[in-house]
Protein backbone atom coordinates (compact mmCIF):
# COMPACT_ATOMS: atom_id res chain seq x y z
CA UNK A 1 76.05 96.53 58.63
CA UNK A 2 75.03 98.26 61.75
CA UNK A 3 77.79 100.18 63.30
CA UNK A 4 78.57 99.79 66.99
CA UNK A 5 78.56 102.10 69.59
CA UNK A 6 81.50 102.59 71.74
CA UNK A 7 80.93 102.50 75.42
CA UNK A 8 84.01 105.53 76.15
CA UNK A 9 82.42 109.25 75.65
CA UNK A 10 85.09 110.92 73.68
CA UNK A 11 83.42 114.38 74.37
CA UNK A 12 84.68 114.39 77.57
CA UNK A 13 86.67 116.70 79.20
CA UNK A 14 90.48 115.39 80.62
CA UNK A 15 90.91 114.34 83.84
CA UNK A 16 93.35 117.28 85.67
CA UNK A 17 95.43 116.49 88.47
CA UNK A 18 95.83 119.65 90.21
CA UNK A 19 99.51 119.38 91.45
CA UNK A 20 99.17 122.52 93.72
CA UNK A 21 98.81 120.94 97.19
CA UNK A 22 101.26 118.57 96.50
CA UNK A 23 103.95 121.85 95.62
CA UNK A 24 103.33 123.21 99.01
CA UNK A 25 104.34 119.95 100.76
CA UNK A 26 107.51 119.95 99.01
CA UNK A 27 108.16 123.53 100.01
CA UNK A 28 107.14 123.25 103.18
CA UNK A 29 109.53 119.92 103.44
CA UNK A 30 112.25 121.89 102.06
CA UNK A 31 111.74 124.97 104.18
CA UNK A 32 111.72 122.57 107.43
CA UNK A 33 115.15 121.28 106.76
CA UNK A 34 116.62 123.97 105.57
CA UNK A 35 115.83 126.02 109.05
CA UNK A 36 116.23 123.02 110.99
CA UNK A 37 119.61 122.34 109.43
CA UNK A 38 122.78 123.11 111.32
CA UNK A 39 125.86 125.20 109.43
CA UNK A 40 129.13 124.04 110.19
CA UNK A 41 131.70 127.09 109.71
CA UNK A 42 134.38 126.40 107.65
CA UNK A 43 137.88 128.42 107.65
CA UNK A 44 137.91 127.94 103.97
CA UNK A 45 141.55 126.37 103.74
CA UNK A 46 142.62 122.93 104.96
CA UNK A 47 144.95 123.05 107.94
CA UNK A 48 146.83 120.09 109.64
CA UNK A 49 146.38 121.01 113.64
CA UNK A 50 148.54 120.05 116.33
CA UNK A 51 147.14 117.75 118.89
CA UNK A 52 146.35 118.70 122.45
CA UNK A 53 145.64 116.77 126.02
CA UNK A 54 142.01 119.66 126.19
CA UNK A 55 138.58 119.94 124.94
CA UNK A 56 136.69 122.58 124.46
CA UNK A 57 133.30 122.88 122.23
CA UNK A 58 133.01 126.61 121.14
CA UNK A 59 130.39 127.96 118.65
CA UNK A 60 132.93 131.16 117.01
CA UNK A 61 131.76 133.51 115.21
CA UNK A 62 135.20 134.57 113.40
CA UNK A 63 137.02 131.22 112.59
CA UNK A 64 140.75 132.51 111.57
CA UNK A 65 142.67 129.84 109.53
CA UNK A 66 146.66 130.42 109.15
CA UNK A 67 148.33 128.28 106.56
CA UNK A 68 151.92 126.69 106.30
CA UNK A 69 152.17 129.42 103.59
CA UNK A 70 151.37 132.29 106.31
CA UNK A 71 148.22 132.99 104.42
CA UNK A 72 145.10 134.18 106.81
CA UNK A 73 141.98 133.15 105.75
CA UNK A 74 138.88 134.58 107.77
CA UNK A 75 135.55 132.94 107.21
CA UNK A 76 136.62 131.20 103.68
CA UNK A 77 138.77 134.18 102.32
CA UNK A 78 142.28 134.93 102.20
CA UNK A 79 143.31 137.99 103.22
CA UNK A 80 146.25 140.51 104.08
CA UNK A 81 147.52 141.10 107.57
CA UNK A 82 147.05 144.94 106.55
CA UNK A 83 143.37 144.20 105.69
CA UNK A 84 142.49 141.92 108.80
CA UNK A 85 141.76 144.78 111.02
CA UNK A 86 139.13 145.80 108.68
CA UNK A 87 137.27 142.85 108.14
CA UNK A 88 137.90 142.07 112.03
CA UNK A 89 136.23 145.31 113.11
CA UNK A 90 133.26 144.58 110.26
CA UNK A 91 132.80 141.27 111.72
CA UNK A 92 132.46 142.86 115.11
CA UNK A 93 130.23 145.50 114.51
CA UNK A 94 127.57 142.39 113.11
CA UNK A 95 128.54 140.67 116.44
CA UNK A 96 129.81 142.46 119.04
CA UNK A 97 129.95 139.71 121.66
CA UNK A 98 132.20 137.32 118.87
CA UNK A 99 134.54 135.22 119.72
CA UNK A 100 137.37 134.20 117.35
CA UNK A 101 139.29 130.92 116.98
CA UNK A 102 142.75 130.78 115.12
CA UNK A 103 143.33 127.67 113.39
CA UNK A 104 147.18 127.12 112.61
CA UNK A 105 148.87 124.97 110.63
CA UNK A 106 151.28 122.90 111.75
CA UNK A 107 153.72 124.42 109.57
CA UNK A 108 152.47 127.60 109.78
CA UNK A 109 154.85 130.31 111.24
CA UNK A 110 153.78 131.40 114.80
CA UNK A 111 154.64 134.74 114.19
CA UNK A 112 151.88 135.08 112.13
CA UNK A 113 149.72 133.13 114.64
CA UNK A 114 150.83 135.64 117.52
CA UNK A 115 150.18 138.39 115.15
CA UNK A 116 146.71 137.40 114.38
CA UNK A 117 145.83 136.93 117.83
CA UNK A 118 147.62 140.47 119.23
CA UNK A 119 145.21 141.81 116.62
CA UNK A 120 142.32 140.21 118.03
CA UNK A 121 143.18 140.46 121.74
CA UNK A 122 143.53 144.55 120.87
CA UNK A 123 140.15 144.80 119.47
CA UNK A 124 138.62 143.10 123.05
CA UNK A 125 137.54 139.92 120.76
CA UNK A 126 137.98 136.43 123.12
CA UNK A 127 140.49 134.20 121.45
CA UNK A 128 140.98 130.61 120.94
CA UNK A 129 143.56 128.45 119.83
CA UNK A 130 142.12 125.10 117.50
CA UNK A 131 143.84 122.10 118.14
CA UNK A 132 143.12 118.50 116.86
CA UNK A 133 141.10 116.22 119.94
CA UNK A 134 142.80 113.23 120.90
């Protein structure tokens, strides 16, 4: 019996698919929306604002949450009034021209509000007062 001879080369060499190009589109995709992405600053606590009758759209650099609790949280940590100073002056020193906005609580007590912004209006920041938009 004669034997056949198959048509496929089996000495050949596998076919590569060079996946380099198509890495540096994905990077490049993920670098574009990563700068062309916009943060949102969170205070790093939930607060329940009081409504007001004005509207203001401000870009802070220092968002300054107060809770019902009287806990201050500054840029997503809690701190102590004795410690705000600090981390005030820090955060002014990597922008000097910040301005701050105090998010209270509804509950919160305004003494501590007032406190906060004393502090703030002492160290020459501009101050803001968040309120819900109606």
């Amino acid at each position: 019996m004669a034997r056949r001879v198959s048509r496929v080369n089996t000495d050949e060499e596998e076919v590569e698919l060079n996946m380099t190009p198509m890495l540096d589109v994905v990077f490049i995709l993920l670098i574009f929306f990563i700068v062309t992405s916009v943060f949102i600053k969170e205070p790093g606590v939930d607060t329940f604002r009081p409504d007001a009758m004005t509207e203001d759209d401000l870009n802070p650099s220092m968002l300054i949450a107060v809770t019902s609790d009287s806990e201050v949280w500054v840029n997503r940590r809690a701190y102590e009034m004795n410690e705000l100073r600090g981390v005030i002056e820090q955060l002014l020193q990597e922008n000097p021209k910040g301005r701050a906005v105090i998010q209270g609580d509804e509950g919160a007590h305004i003494g501590t509000i007032l406190d906060v912004q004393e502090l703030l209006m002492e160290l020459d920041v501009e101050v803001h007062i968040s309120t819900l938009q109606t």
